[in-house]
PDB file of N, CA and C in Angstrom:
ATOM      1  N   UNK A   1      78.797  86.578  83.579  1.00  0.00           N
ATOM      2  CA  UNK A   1      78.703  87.039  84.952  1.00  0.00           C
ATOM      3  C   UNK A   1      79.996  87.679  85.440  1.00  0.00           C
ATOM      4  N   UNK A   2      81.498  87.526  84.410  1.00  0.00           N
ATOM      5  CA  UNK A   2      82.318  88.025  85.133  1.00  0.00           C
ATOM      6  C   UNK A   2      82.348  89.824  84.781  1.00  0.00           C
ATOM      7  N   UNK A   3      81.698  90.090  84.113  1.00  0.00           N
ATOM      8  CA  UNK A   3      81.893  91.487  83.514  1.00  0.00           C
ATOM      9  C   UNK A   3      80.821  92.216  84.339  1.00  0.00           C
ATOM     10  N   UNK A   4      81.339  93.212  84.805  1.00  0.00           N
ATOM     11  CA  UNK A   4      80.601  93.830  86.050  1.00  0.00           C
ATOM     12  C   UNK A   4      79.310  95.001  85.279  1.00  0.00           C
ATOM     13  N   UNK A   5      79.104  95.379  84.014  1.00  0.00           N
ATOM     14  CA  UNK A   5      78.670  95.730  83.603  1.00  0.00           C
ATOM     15  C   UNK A   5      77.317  95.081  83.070  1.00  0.00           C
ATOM     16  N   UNK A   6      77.696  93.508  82.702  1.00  0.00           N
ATOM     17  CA  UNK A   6      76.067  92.782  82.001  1.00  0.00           C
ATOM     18  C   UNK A   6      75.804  92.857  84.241  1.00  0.00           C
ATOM     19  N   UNK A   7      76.208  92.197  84.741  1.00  0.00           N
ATOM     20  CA  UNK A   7      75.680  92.223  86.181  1.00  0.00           C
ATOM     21  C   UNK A   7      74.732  93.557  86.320  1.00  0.00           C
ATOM     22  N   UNK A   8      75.247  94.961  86.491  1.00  0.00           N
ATOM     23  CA  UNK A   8      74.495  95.763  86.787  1.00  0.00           C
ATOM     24  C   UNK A   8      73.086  95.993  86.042  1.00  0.00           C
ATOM     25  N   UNK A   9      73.621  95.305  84.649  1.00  0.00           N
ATOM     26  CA  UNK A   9      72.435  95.838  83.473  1.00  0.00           C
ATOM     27  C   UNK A   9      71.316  95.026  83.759  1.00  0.00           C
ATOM     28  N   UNK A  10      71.401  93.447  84.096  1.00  0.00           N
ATOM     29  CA  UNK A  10      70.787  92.535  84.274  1.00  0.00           C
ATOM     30  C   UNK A  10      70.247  93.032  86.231  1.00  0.00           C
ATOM     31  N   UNK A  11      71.165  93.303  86.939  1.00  0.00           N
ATOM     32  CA  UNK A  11      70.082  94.273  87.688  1.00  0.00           C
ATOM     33  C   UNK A  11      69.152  95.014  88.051  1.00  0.00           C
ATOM     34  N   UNK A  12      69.332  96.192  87.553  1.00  0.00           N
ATOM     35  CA  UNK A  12      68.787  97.158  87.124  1.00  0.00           C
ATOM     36  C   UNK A  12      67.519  96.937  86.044  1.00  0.00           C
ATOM     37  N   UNK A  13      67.866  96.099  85.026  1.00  0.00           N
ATOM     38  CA  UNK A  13      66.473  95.563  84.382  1.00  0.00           C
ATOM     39  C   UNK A  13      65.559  94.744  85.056  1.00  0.00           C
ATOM     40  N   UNK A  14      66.081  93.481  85.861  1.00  0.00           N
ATOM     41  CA  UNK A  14      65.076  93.269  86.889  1.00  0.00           C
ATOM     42  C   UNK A  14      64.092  93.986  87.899  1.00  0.00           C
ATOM     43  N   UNK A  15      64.885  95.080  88.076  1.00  0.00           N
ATOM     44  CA  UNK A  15      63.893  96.077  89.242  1.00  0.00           C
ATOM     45  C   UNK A  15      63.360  96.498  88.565  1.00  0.00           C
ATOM     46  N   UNK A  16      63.732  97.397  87.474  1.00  0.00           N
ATOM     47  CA  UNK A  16      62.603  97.644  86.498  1.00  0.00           C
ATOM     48  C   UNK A  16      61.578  97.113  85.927  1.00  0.00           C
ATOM     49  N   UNK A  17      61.779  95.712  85.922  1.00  0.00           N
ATOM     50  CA  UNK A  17      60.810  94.496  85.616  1.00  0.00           C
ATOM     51  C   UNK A  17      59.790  94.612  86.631  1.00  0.00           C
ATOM     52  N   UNK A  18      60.434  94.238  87.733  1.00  0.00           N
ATOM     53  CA  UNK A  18      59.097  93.744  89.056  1.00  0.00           C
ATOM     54  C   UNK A  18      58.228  94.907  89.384  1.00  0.00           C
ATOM     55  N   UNK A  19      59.246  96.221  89.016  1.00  0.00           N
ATOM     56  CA  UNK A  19      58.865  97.204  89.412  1.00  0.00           C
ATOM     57  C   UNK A  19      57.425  97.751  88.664  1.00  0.00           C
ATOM     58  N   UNK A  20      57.425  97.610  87.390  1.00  0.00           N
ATOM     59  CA  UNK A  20      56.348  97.557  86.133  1.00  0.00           C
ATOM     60  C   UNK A  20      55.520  96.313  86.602  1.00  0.00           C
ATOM     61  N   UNK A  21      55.824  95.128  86.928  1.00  0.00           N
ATOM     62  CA  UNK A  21      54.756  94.451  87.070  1.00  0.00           C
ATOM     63  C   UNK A  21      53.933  94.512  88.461  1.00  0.00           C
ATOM     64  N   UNK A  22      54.398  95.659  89.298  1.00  0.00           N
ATOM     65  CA  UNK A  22      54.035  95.839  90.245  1.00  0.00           C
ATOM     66  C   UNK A  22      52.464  96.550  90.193  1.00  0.00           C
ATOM     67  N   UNK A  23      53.075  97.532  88.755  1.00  0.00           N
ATOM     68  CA  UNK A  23      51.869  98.589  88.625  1.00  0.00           C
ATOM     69  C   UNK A  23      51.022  98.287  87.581  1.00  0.00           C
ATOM     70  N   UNK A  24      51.441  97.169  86.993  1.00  0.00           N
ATOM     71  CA  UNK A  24      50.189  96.913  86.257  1.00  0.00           C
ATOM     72  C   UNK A  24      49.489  96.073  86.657  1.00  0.00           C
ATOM     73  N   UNK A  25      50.339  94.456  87.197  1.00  0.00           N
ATOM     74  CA  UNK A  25      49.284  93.657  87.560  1.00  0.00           C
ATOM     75  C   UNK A  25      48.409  94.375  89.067  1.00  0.00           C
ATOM     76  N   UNK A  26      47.175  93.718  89.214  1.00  0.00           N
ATOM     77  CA  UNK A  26      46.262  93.675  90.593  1.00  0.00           C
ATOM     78  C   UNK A  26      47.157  93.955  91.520  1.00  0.00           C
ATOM     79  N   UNK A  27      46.751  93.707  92.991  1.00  0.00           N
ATOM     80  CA  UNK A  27      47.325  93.784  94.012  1.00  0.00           C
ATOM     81  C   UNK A  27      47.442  92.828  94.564  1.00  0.00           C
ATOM     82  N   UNK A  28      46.549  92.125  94.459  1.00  0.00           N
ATOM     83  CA  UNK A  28      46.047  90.428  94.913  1.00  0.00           C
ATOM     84  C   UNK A  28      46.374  89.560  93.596  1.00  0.00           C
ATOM     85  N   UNK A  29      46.558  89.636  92.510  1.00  0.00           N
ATOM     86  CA  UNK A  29      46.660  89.091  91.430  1.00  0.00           C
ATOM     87  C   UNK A  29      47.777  87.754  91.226  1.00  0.00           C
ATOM     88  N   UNK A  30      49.102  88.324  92.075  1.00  0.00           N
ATOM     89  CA  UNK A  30      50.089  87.240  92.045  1.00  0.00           C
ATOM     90  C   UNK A  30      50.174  86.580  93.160  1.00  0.00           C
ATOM     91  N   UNK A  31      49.134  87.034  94.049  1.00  0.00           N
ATOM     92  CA  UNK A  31      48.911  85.709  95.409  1.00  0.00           C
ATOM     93  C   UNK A  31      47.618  85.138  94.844  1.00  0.00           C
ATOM     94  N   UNK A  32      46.995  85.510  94.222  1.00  0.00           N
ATOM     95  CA  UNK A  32      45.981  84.336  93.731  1.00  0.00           C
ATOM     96  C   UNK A  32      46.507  83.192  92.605  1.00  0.00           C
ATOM     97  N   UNK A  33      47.269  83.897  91.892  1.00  0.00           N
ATOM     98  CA  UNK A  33      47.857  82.426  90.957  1.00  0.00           C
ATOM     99  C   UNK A  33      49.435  81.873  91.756  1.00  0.00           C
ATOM    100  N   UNK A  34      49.174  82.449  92.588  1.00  0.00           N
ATOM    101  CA  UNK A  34      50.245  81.304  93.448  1.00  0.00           C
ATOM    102  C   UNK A  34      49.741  80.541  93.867  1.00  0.00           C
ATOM    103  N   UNK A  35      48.371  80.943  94.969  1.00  0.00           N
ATOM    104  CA  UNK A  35      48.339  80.107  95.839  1.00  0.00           C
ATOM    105  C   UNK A  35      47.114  79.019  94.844  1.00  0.00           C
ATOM    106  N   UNK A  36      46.260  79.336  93.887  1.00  0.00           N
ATOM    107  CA  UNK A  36      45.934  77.798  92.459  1.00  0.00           C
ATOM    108  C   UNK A  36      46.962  77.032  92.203  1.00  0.00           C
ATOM    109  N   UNK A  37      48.236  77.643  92.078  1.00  0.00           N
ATOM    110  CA  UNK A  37      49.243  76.430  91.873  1.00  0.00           C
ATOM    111  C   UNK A  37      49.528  75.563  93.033  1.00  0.00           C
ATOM    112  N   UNK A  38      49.138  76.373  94.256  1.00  0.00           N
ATOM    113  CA  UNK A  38      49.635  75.242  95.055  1.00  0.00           C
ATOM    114  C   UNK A  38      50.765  75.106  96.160  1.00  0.00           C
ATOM    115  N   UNK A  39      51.165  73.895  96.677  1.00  0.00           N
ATOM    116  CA  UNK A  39      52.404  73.586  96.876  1.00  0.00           C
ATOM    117  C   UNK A  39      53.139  73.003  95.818  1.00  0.00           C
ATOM    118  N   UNK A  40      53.158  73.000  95.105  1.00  0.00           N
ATOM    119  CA  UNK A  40      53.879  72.261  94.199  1.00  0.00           C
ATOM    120  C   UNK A  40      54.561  73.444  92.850  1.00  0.00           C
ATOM    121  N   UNK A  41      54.035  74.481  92.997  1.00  0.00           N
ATOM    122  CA  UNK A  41      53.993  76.138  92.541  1.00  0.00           C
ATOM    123  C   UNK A  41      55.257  76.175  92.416  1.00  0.00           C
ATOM    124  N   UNK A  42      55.651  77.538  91.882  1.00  0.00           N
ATOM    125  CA  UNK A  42      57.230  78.171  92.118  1.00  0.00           C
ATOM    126  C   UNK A  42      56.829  78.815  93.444  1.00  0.00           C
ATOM    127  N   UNK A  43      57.945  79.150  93.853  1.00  0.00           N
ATOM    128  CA  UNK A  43      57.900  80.128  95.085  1.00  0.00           C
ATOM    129  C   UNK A  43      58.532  81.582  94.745  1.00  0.00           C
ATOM    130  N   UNK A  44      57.844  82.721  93.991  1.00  0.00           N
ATOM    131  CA  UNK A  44      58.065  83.775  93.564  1.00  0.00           C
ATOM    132  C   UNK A  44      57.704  84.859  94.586  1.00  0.00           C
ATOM    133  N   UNK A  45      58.935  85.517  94.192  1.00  0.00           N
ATOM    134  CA  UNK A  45      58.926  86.824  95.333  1.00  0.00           C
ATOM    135  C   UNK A  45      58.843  88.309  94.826  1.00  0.00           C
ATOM    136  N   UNK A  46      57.920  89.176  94.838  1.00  0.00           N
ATOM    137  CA  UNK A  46      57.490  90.386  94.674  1.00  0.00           C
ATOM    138  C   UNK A  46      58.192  91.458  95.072  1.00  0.00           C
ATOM    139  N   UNK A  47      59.580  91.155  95.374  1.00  0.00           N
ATOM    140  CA  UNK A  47      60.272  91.674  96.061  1.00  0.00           C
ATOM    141  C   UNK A  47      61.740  91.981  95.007  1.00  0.00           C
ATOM    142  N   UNK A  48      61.710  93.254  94.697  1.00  0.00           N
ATOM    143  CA  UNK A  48      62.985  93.835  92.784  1.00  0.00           C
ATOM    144  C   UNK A  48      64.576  93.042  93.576  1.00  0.00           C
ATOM    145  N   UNK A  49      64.708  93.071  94.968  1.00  0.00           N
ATOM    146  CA  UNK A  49      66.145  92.612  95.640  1.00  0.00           C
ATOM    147  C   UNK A  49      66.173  91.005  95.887  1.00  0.00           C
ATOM    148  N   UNK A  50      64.722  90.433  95.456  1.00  0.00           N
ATOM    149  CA  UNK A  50      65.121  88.562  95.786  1.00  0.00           C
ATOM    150  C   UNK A  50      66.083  88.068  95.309  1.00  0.00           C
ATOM    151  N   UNK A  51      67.099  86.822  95.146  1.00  0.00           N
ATOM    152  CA  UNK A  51      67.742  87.065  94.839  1.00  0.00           C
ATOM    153  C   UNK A  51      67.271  86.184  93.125  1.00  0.00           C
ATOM    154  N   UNK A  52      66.361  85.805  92.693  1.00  0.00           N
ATOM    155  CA  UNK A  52      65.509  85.331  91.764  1.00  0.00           C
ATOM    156  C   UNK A  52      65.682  86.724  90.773  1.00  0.00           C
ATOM    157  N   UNK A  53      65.603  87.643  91.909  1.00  0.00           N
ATOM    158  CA  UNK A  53      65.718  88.540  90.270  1.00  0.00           C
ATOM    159  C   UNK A  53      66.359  89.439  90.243  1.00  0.00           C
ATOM    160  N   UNK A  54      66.963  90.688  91.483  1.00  0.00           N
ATOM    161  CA  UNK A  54      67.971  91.347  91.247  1.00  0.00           C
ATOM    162  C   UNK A  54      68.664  90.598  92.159  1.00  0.00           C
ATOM    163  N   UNK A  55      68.854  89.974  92.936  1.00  0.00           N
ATOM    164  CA  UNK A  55      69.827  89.400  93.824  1.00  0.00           C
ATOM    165  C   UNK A  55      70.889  88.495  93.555  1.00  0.00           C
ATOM    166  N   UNK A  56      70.631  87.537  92.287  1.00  0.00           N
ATOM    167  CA  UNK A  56      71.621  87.147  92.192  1.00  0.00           C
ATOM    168  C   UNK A  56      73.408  88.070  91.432  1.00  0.00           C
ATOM    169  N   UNK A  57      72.706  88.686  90.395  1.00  0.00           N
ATOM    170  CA  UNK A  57      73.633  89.827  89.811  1.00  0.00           C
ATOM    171  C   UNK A  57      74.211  90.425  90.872  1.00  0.00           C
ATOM    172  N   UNK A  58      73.390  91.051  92.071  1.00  0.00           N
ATOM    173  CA  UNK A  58      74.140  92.359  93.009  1.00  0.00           C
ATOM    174  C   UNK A  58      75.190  91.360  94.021  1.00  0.00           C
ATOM    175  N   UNK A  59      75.020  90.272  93.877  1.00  0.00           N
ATOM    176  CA  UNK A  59      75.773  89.425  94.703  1.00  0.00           C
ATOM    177  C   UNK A  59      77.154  89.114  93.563  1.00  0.00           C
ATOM    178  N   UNK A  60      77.208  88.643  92.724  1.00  0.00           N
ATOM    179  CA  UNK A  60      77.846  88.549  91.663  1.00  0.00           C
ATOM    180  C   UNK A  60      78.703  90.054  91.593  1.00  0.00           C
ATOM    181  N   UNK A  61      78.290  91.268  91.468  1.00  0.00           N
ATOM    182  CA  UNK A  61      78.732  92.298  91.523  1.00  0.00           C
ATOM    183  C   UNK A  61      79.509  92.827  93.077  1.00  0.00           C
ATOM    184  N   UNK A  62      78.962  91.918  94.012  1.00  0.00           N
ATOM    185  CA  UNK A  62      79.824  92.036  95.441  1.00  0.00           C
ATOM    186  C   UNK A  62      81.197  91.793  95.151  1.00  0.00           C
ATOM    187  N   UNK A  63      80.682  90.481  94.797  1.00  0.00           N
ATOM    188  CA  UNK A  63      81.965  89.627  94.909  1.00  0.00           C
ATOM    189  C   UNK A  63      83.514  90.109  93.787  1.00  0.00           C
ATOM    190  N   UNK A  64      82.746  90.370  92.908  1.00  0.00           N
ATOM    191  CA  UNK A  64      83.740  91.238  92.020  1.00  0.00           C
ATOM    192  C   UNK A  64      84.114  92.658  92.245  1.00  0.00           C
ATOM    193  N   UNK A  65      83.519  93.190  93.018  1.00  0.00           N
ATOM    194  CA  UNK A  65      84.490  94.406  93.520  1.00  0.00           C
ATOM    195  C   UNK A  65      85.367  94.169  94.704  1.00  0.00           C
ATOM    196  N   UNK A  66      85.060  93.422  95.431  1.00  0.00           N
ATOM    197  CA  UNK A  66      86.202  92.766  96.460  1.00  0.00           C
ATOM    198  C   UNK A  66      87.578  92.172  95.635  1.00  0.00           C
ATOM    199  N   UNK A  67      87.413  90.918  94.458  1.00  0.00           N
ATOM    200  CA  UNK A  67      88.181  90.415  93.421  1.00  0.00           C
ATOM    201  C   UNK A  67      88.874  91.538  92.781  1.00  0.00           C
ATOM    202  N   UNK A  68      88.116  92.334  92.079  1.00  0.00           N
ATOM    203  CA  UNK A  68      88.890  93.018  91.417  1.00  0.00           C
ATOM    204  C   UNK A  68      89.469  94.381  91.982  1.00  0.00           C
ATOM    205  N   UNK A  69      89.778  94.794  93.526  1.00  0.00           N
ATOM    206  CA  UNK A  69      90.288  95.517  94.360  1.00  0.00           C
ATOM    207  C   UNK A  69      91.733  94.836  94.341  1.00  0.00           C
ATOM    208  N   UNK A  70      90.866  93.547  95.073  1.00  0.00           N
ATOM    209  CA  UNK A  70      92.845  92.728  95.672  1.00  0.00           C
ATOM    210  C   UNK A  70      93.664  92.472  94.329  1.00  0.00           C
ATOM    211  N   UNK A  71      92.958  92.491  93.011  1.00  0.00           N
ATOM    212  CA  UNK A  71      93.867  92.381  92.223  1.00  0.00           C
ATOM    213  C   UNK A  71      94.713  93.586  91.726  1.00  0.00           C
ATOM    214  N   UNK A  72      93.649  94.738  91.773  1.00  0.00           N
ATOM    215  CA  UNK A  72      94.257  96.190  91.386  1.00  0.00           C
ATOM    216  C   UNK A  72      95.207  96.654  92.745  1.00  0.00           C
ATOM    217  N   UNK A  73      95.229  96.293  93.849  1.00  0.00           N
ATOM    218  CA  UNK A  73      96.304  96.052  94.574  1.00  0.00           C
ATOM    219  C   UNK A  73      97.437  95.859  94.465  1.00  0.00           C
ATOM    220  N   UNK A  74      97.264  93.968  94.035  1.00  0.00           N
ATOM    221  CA  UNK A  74      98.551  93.366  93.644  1.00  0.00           C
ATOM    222  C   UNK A  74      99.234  93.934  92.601  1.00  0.00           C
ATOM    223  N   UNK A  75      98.613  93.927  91.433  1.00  0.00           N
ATOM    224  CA  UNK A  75      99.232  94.699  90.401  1.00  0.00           C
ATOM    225  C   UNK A  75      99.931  96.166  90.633  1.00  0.00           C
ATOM    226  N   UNK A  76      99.641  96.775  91.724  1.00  0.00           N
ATOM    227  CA  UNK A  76     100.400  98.100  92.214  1.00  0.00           C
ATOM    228  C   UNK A  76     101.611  97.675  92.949  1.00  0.00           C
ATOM    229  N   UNK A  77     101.262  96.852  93.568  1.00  0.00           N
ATOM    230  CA  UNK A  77     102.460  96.707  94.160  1.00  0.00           C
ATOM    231  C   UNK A  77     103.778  96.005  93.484  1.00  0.00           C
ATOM    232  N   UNK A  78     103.068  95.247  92.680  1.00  0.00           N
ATOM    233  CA  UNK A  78     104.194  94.193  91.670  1.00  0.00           C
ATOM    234  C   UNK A  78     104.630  95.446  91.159  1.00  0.00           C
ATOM    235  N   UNK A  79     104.203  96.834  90.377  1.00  0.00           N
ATOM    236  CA  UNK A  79     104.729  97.740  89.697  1.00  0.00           C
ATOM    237  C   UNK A  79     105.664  98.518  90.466  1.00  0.00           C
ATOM    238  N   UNK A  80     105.118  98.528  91.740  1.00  0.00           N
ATOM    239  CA  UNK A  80     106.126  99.825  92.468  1.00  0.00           C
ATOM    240  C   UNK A  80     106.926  98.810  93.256  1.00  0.00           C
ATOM    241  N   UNK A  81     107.316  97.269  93.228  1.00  0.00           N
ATOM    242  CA  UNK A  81     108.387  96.660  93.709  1.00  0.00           C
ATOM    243  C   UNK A  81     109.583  96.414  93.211  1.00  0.00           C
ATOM    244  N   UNK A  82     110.580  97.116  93.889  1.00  0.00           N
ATOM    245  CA  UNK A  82     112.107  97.135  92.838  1.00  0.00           C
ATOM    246  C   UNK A  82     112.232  95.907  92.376  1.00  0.00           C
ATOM    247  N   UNK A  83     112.228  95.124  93.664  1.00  0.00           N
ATOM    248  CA  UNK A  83     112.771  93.800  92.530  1.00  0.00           C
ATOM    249  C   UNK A  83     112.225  93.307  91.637  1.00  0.00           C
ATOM    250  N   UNK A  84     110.794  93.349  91.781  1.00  0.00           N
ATOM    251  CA  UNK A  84     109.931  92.644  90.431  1.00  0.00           C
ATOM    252  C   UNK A  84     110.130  94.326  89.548  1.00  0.00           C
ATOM    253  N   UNK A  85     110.682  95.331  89.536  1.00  0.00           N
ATOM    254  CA  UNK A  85     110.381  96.287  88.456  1.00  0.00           C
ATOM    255  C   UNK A  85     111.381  96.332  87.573  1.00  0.00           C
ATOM    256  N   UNK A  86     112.632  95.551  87.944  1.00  0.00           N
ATOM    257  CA  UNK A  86     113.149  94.918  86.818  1.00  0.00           C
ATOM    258  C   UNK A  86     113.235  93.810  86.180  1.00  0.00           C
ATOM    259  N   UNK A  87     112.348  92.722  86.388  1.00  0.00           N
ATOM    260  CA  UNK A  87     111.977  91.978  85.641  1.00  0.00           C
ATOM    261  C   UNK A  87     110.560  92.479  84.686  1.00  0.00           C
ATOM    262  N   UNK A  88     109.632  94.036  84.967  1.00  0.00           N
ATOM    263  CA  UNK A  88     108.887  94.164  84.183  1.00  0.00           C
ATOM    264  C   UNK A  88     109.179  95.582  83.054  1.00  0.00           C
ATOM    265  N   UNK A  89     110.678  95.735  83.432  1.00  0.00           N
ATOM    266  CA  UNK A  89     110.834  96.907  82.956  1.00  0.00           C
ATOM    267  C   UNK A  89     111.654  95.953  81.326  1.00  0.00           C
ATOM    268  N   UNK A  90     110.636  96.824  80.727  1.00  0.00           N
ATOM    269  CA  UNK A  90     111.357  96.227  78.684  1.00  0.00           C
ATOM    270  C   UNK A  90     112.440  96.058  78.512  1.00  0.00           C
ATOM    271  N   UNK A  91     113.016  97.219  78.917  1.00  0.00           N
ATOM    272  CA  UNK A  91     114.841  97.485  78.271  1.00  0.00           C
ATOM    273  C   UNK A  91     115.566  96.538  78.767  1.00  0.00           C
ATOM    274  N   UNK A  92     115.553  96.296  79.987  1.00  0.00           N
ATOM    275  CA  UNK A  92     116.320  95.310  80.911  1.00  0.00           C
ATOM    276  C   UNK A  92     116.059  93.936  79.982  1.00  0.00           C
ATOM    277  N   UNK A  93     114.425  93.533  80.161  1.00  0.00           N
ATOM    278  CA  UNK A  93     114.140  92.063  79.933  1.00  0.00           C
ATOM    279  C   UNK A  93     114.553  92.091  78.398  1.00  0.00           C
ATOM    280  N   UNK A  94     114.314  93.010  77.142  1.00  0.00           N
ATOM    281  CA  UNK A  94     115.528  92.595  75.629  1.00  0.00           C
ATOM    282  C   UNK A  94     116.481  92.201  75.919  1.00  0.00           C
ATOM    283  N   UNK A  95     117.342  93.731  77.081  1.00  0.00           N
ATOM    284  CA  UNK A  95     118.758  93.359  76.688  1.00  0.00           C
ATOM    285  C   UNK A  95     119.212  91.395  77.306  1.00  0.00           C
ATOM    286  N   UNK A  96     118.329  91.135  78.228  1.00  0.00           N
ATOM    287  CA  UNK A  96     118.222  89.761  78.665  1.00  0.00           C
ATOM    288  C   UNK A  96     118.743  89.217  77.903  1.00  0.00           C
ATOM    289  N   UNK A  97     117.611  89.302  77.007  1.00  0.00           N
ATOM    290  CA  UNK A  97     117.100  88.038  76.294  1.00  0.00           C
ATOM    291  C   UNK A  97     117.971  88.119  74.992  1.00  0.00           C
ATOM    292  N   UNK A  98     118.437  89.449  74.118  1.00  0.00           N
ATOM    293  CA  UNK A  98     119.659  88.989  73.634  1.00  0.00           C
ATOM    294  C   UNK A  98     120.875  88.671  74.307  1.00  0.00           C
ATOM    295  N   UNK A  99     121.459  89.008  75.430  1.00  0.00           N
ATOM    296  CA  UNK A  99     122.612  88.367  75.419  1.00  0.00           C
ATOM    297  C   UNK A  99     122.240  86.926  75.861  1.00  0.00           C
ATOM    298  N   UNK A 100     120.812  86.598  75.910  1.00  0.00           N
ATOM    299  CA  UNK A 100     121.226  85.048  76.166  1.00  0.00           C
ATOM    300  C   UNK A 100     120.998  84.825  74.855  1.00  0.00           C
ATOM    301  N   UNK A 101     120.592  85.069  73.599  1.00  0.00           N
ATOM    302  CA  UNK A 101     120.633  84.676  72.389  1.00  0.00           C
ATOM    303  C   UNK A 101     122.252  85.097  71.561  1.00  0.00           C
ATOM    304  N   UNK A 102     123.191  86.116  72.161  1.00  0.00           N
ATOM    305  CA  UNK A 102     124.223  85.539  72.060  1.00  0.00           C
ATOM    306  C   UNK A 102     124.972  84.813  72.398  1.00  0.00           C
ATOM    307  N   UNK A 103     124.604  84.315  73.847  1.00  0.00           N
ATOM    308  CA  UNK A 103     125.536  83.578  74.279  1.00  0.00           C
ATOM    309  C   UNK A 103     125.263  81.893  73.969  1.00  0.00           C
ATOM    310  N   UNK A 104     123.642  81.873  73.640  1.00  0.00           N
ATOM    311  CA  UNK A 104     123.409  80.722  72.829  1.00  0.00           C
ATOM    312  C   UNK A 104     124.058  80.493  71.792  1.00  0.00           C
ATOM    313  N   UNK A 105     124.559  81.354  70.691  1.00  0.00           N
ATOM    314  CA  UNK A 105     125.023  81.547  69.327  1.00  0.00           C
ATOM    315  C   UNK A 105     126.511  81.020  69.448  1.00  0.00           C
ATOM    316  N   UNK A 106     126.811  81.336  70.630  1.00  0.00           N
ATOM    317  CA  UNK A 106     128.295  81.308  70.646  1.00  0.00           C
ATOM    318  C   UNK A 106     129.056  82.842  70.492  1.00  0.00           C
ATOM    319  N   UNK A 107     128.573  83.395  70.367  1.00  0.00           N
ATOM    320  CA  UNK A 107     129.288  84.608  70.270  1.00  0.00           C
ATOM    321  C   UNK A 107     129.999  85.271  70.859  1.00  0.00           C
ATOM    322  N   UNK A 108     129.494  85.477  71.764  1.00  0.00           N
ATOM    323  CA  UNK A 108     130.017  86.459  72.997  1.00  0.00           C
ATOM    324  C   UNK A 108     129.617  87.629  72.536  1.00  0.00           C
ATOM    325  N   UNK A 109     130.555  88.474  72.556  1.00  0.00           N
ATOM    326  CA  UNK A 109     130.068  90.104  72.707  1.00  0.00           C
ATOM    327  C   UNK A 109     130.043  90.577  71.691  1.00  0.00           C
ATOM    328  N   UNK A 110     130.724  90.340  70.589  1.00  0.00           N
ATOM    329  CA  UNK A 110     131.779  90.968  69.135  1.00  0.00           C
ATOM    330  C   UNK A 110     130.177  90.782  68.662  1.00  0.00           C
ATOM    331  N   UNK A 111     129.704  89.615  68.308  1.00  0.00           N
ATOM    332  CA  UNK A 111     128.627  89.449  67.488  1.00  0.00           C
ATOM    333  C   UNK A 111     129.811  88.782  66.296  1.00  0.00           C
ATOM    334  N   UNK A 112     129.145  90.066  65.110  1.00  0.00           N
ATOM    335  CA  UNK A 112     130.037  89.449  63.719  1.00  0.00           C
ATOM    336  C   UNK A 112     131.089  90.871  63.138  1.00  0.00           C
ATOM    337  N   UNK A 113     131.291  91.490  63.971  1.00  0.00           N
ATOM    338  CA  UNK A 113     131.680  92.970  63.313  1.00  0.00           C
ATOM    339  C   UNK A 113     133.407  92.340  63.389  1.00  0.00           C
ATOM    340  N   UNK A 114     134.051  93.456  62.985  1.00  0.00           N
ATOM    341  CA  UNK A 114     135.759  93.096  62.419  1.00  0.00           C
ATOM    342  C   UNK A 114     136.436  93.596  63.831  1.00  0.00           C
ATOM    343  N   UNK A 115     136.967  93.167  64.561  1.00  0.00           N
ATOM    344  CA  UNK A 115     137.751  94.383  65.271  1.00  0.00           C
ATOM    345  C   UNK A 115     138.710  95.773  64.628  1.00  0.00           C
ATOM    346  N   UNK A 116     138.822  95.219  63.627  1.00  0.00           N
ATOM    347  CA  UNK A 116     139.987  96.324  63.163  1.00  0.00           C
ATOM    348  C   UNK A 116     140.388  96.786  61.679  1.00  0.00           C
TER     349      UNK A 116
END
């Protein structure tokens, strides 16, 4: 359900579903075997937007374009914010991370080369 694509597909095949069983079955056909079952029946709706059959997906698909807006947001802004754009910029975060692996080593700056 999080992939906005099975949502639409599983949509879209439902309407197509009810939509076909619209034109083949009777007209009266699915209120007569409702109402033999009863109260005790399912409660089915003839309707491609219930949410039984396209409704739950297009709701699912709401909610993830709202989600995945505020996130494509955030992520713009984390990119175009100086201060976080050098903690995501590469060159900076290596050179980091070796000099704290020299300065773990003990080294300092020389490394292992000769001065002279």
């Amino acid at each position: 359900r999080l992939v906005p694509t099975v949502c639409a597909y599983q949509a879209l095949f439902a309407i197509a579903l009810v939509a076909n069983l619209k034109v083949i079955m009777p007209k009266g056909a699915a209120e007569a075997m409702l109402s033999m079952l009863g109260e005790s029946g399912p409660k089915i709706s003839t309707s491609p937007f219930a949410y039984d059959w396209a409704g739950e997906p297009i709701m699912y698909l709401a909610c993830e374009a709202v989600v995945f807006f505020l996130v494509a947001v955030i992520v713009d802004i984390c990119m175009h914010s100086p201060r976080l754009s050098k903690w995501l910029d590469s060159e900076v975060w290596v050179r980091g991370c070796l000099a704290r692996l020299r300065a773990a080593r003990g080294g300092g700056g020389g490394g292992g080369r000769d001065g002279g």
